[in-house]
PDB file of N, CA and C in Angstrom:
ATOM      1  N   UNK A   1     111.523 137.314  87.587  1.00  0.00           N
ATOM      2  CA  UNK A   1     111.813 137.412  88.988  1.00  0.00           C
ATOM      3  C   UNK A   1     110.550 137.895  89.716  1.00  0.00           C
ATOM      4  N   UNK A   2     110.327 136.903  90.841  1.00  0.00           N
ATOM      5  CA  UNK A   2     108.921 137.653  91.395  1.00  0.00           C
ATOM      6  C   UNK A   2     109.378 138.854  92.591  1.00  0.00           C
ATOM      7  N   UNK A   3     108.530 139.881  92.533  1.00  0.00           N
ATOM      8  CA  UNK A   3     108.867 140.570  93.424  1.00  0.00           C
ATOM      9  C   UNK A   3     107.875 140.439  94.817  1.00  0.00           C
ATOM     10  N   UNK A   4     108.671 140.884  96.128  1.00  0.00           N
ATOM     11  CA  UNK A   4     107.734 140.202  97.496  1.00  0.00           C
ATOM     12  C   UNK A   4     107.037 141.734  97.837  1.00  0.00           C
ATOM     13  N   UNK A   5     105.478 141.297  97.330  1.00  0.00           N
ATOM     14  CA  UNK A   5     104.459 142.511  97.627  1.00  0.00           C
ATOM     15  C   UNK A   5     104.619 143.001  99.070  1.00  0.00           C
ATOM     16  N   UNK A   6     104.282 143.971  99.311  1.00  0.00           N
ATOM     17  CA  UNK A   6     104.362 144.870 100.433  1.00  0.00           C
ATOM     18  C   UNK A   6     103.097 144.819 100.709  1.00  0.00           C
ATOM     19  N   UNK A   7     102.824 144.906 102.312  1.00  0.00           N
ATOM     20  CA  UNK A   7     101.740 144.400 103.120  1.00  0.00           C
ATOM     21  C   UNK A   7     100.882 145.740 103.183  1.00  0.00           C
ATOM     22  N   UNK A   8      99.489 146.061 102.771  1.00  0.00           N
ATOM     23  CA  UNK A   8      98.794 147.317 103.094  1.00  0.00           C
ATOM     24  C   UNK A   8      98.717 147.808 104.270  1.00  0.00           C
ATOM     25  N   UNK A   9      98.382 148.776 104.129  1.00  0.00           N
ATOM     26  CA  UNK A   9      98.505 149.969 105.523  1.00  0.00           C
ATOM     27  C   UNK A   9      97.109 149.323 106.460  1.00  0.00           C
ATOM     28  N   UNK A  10      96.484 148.574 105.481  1.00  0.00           N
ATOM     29  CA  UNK A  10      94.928 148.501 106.513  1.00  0.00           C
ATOM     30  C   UNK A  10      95.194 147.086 106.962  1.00  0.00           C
ATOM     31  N   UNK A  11      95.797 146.548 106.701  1.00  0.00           N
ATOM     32  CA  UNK A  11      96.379 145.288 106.870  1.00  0.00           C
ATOM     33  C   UNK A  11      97.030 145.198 108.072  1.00  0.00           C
ATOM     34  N   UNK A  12      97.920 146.402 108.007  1.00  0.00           N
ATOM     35  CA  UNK A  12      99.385 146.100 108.922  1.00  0.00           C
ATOM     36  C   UNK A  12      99.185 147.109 110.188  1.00  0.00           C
ATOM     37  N   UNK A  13      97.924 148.098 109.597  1.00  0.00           N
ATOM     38  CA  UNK A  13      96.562 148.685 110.951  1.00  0.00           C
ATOM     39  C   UNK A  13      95.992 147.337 111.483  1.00  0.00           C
ATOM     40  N   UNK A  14      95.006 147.079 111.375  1.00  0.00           N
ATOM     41  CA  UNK A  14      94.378 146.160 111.663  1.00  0.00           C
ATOM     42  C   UNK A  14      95.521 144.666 112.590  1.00  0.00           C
ATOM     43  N   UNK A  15      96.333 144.328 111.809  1.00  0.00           N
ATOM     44  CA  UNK A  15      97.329 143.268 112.960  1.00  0.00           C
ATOM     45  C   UNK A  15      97.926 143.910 113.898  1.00  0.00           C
ATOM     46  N   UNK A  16      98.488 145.104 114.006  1.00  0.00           N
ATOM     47  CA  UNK A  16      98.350 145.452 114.819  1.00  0.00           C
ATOM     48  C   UNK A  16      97.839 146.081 116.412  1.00  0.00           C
ATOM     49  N   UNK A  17      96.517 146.257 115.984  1.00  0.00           N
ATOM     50  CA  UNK A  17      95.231 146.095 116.803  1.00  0.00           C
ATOM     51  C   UNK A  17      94.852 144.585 117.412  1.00  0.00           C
ATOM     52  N   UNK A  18      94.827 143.871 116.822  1.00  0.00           N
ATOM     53  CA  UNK A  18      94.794 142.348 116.764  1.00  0.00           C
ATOM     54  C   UNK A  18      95.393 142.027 117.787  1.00  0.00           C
ATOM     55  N   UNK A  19      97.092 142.135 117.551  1.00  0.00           N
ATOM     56  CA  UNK A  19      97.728 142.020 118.401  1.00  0.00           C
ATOM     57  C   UNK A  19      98.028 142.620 119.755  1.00  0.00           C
ATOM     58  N   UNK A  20      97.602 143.836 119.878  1.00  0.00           N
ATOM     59  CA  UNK A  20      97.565 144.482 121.245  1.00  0.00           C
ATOM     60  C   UNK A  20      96.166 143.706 122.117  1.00  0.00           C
ATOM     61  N   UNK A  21      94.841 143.555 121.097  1.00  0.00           N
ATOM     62  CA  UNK A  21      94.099 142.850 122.192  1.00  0.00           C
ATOM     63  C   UNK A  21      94.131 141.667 122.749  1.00  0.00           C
ATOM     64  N   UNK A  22      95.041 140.789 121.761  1.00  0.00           N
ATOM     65  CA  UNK A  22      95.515 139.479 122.034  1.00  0.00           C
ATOM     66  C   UNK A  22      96.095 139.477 122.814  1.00  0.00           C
ATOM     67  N   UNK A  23      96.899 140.914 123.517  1.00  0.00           N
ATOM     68  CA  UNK A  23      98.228 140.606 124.419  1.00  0.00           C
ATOM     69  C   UNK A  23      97.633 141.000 125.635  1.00  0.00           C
ATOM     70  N   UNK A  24      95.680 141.128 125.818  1.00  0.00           N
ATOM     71  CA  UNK A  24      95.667 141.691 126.818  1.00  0.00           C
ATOM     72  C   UNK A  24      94.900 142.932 126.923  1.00  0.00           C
ATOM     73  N   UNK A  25      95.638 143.852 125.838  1.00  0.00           N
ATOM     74  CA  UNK A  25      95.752 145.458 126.364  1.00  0.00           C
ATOM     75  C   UNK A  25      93.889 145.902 126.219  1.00  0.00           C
ATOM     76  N   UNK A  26      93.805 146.923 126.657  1.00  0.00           N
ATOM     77  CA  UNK A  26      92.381 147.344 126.360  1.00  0.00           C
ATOM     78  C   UNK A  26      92.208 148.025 125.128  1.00  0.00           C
ATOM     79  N   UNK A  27      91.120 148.511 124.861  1.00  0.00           N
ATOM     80  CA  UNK A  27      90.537 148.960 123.687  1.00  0.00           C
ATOM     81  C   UNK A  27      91.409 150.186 123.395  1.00  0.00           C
ATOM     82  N   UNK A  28      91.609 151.818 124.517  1.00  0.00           N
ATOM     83  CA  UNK A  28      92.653 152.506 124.006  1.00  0.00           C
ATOM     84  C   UNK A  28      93.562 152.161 123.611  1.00  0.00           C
ATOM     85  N   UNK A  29      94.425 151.100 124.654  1.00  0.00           N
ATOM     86  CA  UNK A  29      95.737 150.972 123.786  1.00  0.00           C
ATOM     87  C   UNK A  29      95.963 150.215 122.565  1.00  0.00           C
ATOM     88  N   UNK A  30      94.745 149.075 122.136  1.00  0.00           N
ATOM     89  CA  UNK A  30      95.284 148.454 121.035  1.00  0.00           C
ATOM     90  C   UNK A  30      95.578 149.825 119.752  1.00  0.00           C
ATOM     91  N   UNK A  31      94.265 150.408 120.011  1.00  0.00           N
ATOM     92  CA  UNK A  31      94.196 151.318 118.882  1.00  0.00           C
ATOM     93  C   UNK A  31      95.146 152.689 118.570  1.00  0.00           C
ATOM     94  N   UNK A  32      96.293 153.296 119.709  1.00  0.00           N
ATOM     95  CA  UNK A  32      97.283 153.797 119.648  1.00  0.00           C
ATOM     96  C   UNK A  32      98.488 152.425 119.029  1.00  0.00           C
ATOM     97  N   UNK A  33      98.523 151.834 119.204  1.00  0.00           N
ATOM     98  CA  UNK A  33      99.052 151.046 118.536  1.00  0.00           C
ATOM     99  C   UNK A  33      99.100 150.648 116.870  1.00  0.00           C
ATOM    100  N   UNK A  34      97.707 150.746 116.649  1.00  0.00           N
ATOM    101  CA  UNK A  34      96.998 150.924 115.308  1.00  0.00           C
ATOM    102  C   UNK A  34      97.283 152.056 114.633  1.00  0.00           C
ATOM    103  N   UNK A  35      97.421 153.415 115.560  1.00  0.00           N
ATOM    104  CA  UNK A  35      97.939 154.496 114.712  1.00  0.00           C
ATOM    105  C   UNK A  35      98.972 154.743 114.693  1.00  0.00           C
ATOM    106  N   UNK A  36      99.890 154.153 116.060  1.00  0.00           N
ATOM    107  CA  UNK A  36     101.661 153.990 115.639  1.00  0.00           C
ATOM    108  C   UNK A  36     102.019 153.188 114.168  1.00  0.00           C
ATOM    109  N   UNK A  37     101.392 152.035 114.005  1.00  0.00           N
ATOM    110  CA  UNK A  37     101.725 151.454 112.658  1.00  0.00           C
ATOM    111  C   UNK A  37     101.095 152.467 111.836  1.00  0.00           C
ATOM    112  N   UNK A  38     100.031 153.022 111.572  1.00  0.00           N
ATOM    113  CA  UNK A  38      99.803 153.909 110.582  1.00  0.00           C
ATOM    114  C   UNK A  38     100.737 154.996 110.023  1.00  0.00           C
ATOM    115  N   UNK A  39     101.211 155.413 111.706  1.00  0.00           N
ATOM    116  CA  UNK A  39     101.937 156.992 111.365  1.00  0.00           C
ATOM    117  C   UNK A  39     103.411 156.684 110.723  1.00  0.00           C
ATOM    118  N   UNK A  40     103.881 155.191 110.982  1.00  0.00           N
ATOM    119  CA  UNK A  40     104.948 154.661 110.489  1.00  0.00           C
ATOM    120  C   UNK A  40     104.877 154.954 109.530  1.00  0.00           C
ATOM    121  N   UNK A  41     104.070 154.550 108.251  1.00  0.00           N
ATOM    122  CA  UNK A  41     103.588 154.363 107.172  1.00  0.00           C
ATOM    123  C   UNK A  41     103.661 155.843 106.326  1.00  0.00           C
ATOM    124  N   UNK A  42     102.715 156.419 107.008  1.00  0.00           N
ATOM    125  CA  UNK A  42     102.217 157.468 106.444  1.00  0.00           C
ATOM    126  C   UNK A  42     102.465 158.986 107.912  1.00  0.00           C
ATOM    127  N   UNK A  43     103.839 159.461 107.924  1.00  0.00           N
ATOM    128  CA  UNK A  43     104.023 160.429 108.908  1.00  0.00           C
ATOM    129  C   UNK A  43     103.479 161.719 108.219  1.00  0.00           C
ATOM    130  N   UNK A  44     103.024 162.000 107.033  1.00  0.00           N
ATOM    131  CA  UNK A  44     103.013 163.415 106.852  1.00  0.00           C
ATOM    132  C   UNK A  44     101.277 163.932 107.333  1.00  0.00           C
ATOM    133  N   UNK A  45     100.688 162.371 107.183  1.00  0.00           N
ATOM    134  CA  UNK A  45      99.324 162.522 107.449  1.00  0.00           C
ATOM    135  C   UNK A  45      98.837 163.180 108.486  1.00  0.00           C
ATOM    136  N   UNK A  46      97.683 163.742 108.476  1.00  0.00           N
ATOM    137  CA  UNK A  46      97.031 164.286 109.552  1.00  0.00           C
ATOM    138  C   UNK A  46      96.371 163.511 110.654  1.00  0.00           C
ATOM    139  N   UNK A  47      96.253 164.186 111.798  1.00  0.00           N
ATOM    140  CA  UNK A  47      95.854 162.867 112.747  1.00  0.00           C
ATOM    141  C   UNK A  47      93.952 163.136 112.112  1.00  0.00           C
ATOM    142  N   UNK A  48      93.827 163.643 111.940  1.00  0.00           N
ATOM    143  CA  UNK A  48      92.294 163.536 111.323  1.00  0.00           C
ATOM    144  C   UNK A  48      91.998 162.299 110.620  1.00  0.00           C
ATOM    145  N   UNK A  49      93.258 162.628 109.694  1.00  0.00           N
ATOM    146  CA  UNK A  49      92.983 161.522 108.158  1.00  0.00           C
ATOM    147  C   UNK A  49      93.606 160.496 109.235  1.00  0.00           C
ATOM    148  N   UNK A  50      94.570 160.268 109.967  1.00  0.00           N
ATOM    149  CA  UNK A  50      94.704 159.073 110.422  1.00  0.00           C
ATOM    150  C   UNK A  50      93.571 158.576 111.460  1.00  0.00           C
ATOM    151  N   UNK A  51      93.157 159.344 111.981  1.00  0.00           N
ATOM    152  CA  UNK A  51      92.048 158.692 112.734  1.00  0.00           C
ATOM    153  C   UNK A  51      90.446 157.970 112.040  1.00  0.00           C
ATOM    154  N   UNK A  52      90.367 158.800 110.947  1.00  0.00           N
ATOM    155  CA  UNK A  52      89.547 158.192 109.708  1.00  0.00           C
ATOM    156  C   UNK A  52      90.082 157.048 109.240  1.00  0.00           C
ATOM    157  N   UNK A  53      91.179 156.812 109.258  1.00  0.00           N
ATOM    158  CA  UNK A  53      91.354 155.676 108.005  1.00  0.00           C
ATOM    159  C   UNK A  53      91.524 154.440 109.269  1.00  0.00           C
ATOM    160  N   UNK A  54      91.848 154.769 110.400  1.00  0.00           N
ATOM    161  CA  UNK A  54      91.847 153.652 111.568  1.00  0.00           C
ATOM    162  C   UNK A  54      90.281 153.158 111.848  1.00  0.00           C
ATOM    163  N   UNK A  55      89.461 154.414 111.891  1.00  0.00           N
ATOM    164  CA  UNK A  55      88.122 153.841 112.124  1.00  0.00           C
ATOM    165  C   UNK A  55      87.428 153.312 111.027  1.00  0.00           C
ATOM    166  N   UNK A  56      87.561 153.433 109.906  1.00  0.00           N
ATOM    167  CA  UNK A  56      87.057 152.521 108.648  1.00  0.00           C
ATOM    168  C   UNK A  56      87.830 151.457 108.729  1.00  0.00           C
ATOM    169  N   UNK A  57      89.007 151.257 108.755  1.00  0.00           N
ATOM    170  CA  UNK A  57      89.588 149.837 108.827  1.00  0.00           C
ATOM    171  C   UNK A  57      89.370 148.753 109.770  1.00  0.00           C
ATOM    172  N   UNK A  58      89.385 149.754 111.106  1.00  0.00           N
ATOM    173  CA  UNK A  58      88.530 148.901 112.211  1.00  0.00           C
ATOM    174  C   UNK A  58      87.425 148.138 112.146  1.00  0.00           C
ATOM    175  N   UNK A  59      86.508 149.113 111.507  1.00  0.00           N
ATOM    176  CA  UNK A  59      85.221 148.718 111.250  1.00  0.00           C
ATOM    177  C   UNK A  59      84.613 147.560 110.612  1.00  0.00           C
ATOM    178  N   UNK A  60      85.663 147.304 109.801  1.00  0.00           N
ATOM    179  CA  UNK A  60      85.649 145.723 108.955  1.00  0.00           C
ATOM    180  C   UNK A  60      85.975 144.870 110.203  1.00  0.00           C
ATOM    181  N   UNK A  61      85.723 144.962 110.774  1.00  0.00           N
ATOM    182  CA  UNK A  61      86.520 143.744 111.865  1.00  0.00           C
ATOM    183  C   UNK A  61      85.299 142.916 112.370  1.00  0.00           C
ATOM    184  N   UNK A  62      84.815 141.858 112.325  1.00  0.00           N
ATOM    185  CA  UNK A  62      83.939 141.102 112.804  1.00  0.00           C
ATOM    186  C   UNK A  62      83.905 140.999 114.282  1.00  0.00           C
ATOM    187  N   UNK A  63      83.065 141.546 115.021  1.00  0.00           N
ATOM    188  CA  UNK A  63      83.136 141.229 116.594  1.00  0.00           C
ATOM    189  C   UNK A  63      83.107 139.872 117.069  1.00  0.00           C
ATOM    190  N   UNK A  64      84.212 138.857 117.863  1.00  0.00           N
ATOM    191  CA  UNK A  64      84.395 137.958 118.342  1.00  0.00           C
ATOM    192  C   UNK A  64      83.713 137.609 119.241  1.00  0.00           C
ATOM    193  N   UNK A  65      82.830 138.139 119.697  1.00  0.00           N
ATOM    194  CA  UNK A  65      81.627 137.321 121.371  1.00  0.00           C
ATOM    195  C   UNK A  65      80.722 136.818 120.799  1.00  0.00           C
ATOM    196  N   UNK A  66      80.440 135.926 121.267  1.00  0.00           N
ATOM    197  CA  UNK A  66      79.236 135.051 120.917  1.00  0.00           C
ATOM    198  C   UNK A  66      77.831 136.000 120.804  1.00  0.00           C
ATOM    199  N   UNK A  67      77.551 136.949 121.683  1.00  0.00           N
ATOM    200  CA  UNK A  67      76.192 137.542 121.933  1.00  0.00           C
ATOM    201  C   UNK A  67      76.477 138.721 120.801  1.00  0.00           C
ATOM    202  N   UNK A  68      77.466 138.463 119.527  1.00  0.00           N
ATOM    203  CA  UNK A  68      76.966 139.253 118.486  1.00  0.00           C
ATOM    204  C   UNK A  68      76.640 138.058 117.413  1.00  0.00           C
ATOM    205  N   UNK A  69      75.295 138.626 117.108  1.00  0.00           N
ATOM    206  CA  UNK A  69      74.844 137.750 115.883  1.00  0.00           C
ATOM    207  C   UNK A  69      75.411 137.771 114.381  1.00  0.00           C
ATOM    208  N   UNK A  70      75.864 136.407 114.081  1.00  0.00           N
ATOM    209  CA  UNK A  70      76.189 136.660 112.507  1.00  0.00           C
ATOM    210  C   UNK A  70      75.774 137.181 111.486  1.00  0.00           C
ATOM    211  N   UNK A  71      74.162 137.471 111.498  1.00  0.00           N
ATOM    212  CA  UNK A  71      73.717 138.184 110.884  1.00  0.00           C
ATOM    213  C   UNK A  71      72.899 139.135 111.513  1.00  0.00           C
ATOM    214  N   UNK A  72      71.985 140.271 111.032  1.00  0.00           N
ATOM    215  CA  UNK A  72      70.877 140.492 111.810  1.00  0.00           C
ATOM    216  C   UNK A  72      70.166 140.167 111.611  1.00  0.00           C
ATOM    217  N   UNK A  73      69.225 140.197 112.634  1.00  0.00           N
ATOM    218  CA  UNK A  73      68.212 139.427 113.337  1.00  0.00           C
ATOM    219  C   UNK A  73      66.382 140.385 113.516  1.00  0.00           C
ATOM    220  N   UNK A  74      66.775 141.561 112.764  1.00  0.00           N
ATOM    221  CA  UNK A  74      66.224 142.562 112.392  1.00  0.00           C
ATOM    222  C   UNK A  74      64.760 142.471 111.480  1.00  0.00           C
ATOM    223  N   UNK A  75      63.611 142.146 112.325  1.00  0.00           N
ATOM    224  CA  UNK A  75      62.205 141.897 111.491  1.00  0.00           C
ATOM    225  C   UNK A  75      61.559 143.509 111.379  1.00  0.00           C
ATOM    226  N   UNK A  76      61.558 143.385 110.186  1.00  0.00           N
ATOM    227  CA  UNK A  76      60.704 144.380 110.172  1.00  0.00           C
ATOM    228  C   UNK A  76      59.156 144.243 110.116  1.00  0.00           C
ATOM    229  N   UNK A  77      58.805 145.748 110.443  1.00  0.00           N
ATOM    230  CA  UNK A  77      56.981 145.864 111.200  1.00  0.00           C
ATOM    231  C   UNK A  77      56.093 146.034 110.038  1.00  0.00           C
ATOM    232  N   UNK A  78      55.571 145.572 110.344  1.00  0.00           N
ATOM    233  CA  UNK A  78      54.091 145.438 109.266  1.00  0.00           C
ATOM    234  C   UNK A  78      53.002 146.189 109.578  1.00  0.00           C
TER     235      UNK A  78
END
């Protein structure tokens, strides 16, 4: 019998963020949003540790505007 895996916390952080900027909202609110799904998850946590584990998860997030480069672009001096 297969069992149906359960979706990670950085996962179900992160779509949630996703989805608040998709709907619009600005940068505070996606990310109260991001820690409402967190605190769901994990209520005993500290808002410290939750605010850590929102900003590392965030951080994986590839910026969507064109005027960020896919890679850097970073020469170094001779």
């Amino acid at each position: 019998m297969m069992r149906r895996r359960r979706a990670s916390t950085e996962i179900l952080v992160i779509e949630a963020y996703r989805q608040s900027r998709g709907a619009g909202l600005d940068e505070w609110t996606a990310c109260e949003a991001a820690l409402a799904e967190f605190r769901s998850r994990h209520p005993e946590a500290s808002i410290d540790y939750a605010n850590t584990f929102i900003s590392q998860a965030l951080s994986t997030l590839r910026p969507r505007t064109p005027e960020w480069p896919a890679r850097s672009r970073h020469v170094a001096a001779h």
